[in-house]
C-alpha atoms as a PDB file:
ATOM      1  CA  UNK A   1       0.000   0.000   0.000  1.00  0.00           C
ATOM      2  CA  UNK A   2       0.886   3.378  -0.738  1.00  0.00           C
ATOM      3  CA  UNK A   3       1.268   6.694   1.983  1.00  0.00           C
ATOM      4  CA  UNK A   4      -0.080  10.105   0.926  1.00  0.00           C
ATOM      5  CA  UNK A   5       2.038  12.504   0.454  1.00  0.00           C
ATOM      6  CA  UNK A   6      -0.145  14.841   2.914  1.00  0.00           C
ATOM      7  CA  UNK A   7      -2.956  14.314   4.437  1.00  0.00           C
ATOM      8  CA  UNK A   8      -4.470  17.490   1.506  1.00  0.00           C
ATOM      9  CA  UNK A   9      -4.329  14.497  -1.059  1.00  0.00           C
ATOM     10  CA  UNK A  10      -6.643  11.769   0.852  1.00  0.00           C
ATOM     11  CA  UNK A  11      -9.234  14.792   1.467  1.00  0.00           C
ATOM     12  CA  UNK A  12      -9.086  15.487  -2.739  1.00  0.00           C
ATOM     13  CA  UNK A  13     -11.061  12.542  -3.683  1.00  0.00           C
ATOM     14  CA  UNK A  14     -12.564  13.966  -6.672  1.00  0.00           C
ATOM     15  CA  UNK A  15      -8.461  14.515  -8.153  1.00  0.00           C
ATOM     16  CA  UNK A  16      -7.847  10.103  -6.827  1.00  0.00           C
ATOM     17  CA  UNK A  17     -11.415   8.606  -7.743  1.00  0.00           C
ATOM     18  CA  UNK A  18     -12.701  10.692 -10.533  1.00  0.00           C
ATOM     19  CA  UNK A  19      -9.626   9.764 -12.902  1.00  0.00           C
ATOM     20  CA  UNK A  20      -9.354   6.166 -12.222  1.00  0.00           C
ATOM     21  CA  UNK A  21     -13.305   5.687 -13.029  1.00  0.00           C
ATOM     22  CA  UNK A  22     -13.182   7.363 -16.204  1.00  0.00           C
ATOM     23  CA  UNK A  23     -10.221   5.035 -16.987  1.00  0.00           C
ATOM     24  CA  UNK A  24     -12.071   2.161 -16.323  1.00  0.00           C
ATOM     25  CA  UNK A  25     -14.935   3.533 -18.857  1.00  0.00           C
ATOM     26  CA  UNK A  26     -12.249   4.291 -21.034  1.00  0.00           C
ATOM     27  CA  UNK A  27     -10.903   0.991 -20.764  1.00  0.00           C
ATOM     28  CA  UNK A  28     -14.556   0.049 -21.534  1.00  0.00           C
ATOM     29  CA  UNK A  29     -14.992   1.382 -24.739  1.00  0.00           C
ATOM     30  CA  UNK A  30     -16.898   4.680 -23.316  1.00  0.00           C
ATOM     31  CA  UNK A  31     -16.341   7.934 -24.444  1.00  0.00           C
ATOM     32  CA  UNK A  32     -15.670   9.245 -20.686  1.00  0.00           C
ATOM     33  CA  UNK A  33     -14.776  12.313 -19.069  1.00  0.00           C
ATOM     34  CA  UNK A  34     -14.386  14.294 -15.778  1.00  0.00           C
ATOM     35  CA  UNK A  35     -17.442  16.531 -15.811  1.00  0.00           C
ATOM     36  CA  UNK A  36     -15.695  19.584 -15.550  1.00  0.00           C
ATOM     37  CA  UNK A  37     -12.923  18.504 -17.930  1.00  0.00           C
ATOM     38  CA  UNK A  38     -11.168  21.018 -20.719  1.00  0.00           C
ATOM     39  CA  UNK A  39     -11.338  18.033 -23.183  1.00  0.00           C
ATOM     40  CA  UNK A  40     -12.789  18.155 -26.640  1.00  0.00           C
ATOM     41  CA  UNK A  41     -16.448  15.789 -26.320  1.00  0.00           C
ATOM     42  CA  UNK A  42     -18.195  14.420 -29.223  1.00  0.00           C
ATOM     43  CA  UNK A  43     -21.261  12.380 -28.837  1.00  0.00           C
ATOM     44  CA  UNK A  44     -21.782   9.574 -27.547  1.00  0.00           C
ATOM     45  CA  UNK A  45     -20.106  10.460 -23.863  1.00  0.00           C
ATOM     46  CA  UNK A  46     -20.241  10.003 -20.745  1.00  0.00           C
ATOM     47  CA  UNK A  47     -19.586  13.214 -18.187  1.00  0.00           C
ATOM     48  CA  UNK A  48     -18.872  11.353 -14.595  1.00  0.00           C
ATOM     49  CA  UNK A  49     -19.534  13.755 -11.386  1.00  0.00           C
ATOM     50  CA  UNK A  50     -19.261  12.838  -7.169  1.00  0.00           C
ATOM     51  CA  UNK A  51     -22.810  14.616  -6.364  1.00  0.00           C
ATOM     52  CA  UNK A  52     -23.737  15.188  -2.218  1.00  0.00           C
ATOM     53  CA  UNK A  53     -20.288  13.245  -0.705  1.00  0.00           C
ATOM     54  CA  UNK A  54     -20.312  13.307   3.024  1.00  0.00           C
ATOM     55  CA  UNK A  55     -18.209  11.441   6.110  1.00  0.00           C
ATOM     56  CA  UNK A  56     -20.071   8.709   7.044  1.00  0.00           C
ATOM     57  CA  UNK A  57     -18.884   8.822  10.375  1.00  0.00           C
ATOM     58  CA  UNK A  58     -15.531   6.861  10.995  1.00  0.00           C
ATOM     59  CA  UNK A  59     -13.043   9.077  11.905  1.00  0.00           C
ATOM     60  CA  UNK A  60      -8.907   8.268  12.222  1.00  0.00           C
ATOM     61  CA  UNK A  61      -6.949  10.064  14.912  1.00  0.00           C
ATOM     62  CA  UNK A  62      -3.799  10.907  13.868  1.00  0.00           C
ATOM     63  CA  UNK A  63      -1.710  12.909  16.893  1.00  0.00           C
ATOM     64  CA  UNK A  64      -4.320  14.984  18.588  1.00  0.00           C
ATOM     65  CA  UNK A  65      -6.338  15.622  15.226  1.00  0.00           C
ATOM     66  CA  UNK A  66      -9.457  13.208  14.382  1.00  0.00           C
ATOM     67  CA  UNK A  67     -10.230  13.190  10.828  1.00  0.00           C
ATOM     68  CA  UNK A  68     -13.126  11.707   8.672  1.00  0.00           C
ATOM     69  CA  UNK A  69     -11.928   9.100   6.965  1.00  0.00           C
ATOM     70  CA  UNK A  70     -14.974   7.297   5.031  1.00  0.00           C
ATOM     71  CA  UNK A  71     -17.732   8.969   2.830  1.00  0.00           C
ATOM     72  CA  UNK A  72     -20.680   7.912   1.036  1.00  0.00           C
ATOM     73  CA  UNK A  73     -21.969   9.508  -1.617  1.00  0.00           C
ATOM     74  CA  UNK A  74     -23.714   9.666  -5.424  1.00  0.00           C
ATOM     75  CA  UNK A  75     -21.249   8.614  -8.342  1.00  0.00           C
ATOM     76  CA  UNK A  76     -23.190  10.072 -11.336  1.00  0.00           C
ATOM     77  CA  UNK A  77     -22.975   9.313 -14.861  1.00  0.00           C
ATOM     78  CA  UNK A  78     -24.230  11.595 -17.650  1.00  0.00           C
ATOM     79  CA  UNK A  79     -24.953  10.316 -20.908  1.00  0.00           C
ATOM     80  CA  UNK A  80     -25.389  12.456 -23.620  1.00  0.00           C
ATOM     81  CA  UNK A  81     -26.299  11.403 -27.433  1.00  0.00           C
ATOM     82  CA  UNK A  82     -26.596  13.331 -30.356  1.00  0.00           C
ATOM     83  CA  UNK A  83     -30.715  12.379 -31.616  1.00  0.00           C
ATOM     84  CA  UNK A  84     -30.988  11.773 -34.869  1.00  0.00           C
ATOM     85  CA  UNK A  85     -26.968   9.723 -34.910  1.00  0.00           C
ATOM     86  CA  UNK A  86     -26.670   8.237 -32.290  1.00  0.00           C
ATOM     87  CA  UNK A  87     -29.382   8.319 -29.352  1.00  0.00           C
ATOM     88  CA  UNK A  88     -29.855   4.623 -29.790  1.00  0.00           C
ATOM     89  CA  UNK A  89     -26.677   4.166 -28.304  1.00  0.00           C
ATOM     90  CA  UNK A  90     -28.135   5.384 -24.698  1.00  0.00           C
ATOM     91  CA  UNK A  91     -28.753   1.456 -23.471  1.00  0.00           C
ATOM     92  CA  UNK A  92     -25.712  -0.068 -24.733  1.00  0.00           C
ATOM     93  CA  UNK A  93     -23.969   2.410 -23.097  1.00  0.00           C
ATOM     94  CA  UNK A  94     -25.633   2.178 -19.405  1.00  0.00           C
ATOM     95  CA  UNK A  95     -25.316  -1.252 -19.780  1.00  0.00           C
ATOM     96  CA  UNK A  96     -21.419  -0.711 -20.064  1.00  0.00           C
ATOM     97  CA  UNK A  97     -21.449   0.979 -16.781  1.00  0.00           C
ATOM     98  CA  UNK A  98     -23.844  -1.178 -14.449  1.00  0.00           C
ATOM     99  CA  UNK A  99     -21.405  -4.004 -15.710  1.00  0.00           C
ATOM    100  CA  UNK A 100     -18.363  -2.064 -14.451  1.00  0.00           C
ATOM    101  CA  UNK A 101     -20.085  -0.898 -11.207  1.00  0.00           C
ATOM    102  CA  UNK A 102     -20.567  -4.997 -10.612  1.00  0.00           C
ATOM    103  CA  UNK A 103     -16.952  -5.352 -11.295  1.00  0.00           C
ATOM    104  CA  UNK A 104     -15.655  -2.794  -9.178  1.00  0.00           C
ATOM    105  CA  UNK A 105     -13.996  -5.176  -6.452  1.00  0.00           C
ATOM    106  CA  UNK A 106     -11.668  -6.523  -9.033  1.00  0.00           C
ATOM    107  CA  UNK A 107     -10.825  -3.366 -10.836  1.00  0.00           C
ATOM    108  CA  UNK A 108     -10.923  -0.620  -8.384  1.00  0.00           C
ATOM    109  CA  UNK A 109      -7.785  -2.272  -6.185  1.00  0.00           C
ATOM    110  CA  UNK A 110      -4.788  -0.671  -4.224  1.00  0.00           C
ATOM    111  CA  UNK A 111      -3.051  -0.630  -7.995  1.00  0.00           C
ATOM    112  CA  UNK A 112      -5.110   1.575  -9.179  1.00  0.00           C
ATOM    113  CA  UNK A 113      -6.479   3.256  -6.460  1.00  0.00           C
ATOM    114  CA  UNK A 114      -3.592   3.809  -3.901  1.00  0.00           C
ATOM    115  CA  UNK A 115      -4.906   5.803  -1.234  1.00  0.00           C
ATOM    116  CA  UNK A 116      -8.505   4.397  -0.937  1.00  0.00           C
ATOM    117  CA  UNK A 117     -10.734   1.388  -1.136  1.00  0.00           C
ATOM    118  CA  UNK A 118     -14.019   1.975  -2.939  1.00  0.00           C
ATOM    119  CA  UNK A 119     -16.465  -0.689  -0.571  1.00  0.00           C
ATOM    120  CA  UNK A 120     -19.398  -0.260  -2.424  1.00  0.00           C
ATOM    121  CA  UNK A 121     -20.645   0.577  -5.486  1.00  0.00           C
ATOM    122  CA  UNK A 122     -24.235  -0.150  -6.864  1.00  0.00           C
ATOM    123  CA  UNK A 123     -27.128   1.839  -8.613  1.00  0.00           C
ATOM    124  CA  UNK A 124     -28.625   4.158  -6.436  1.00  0.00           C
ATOM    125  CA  UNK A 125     -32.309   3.434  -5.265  1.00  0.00           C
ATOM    126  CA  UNK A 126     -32.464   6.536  -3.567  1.00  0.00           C
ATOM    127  CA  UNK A 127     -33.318  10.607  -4.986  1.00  0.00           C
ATOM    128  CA  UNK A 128     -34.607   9.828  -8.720  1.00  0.00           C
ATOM    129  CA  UNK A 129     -32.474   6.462  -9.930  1.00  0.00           C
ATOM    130  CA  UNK A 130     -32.140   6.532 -13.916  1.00  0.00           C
ATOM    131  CA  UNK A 131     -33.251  10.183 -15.280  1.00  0.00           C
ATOM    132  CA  UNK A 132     -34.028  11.152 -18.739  1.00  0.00           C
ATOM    133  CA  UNK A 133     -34.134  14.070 -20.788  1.00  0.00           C
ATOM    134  CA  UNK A 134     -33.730  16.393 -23.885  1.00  0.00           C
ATOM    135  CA  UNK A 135     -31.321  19.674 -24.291  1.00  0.00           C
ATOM    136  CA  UNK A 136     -33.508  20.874 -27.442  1.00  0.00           C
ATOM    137  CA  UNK A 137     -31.413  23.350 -27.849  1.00  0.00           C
ATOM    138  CA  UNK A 138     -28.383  21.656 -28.853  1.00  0.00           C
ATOM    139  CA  UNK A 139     -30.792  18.465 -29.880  1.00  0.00           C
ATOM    140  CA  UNK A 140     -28.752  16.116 -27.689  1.00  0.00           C
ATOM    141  CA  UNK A 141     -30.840  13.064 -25.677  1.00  0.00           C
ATOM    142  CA  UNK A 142     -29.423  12.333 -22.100  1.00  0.00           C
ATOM    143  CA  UNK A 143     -29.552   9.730 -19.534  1.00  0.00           C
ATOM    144  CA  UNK A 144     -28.695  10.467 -15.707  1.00  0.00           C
ATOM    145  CA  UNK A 145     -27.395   7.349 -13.945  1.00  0.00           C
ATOM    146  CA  UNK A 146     -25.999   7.805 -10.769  1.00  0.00           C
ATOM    147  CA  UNK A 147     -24.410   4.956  -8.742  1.00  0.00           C
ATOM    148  CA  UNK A 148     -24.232   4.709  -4.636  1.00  0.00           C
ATOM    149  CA  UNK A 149     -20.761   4.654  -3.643  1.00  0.00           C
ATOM    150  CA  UNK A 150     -18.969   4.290  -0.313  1.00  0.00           C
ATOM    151  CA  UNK A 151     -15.046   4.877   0.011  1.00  0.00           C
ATOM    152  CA  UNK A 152     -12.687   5.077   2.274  1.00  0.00           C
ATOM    153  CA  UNK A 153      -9.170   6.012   2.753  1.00  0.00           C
ATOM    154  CA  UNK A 154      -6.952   2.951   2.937  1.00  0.00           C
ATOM    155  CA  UNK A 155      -5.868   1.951   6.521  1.00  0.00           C
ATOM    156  CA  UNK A 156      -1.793   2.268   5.786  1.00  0.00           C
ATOM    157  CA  UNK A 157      -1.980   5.620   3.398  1.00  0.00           C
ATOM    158  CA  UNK A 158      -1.857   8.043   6.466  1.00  0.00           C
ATOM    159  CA  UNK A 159       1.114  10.137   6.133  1.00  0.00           C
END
């Protein structure tokens, strides 16, 4: 297992998780991208977003300090299509990433993911689930799939 190199880089989840999940779409066949991202999208792609993260309670105590050091949250998946080219592509695509939220015990390991352990990862049957919709402006289709997911910074990556 890896150590931090300050304690600033196990609170930046969105800079460790974000990255490695897009590579696994990536690795997938998806078009995938950090949501906020300065790369070039065409359709089909998938934006991919941490939405309401928040300690779940477990806390570490390093020297006099506690710190949180496990959160659950909403890992959310935008799909957008282009109708008219390619909004049939919408299933195939959610289907790619239920398939790799099943897999995640096998591909989101301490290789990968250094400084912490993703314990669970599922769809979400809380807020709306699966959400659907049309930018008519731009005349692009979109699906909203956002996953429950509970991480936690590995035991032995305290600096």
């Amino acid at each position: 297992m890896a150590t931090a190199p300050d304690i600033a880089t196990l609170f930046a989840y969105e800079s460790e998780v974000l990255p490695v999940w897009v590579e696994v779409l990536r690795s997938r066949g998806l078009n995938a991208f950090i949501e906020f991202s300065d790369e070039s999208k065409e359709t089909p792609f998938v934006d991919v977003f941490l939405d309401h993260v928040v300690p779940l309670g477990h806390q570490k105590v390093l020297g006099d300090r506690l710190y949180y050091d496990a959160w659950s949250g909403y890992l959310v998946h935008k799909v957008w299509t282009q109708r008219g080219k390619n909004s049939d592509q919408q299933a195939p695509i959610l289907k790619v990433i239920r398939t790799a939220a099943i897999d995640f015990v096998e591909i989101l390991d301490d290789t990968v993911l250094p400084y912490h352990d993703v314990m669970m990862l599922k769809e979400s049957p809380r807020g709306k689930g699966l959400t659907r919709g049309v930018d008519s402006e731009f005349n692009l289709d979109w699906s909203e799939l956002p996953l429950d997911i509970q991480f936690a910074v590995r035991p032995n990556s305290w600096p």
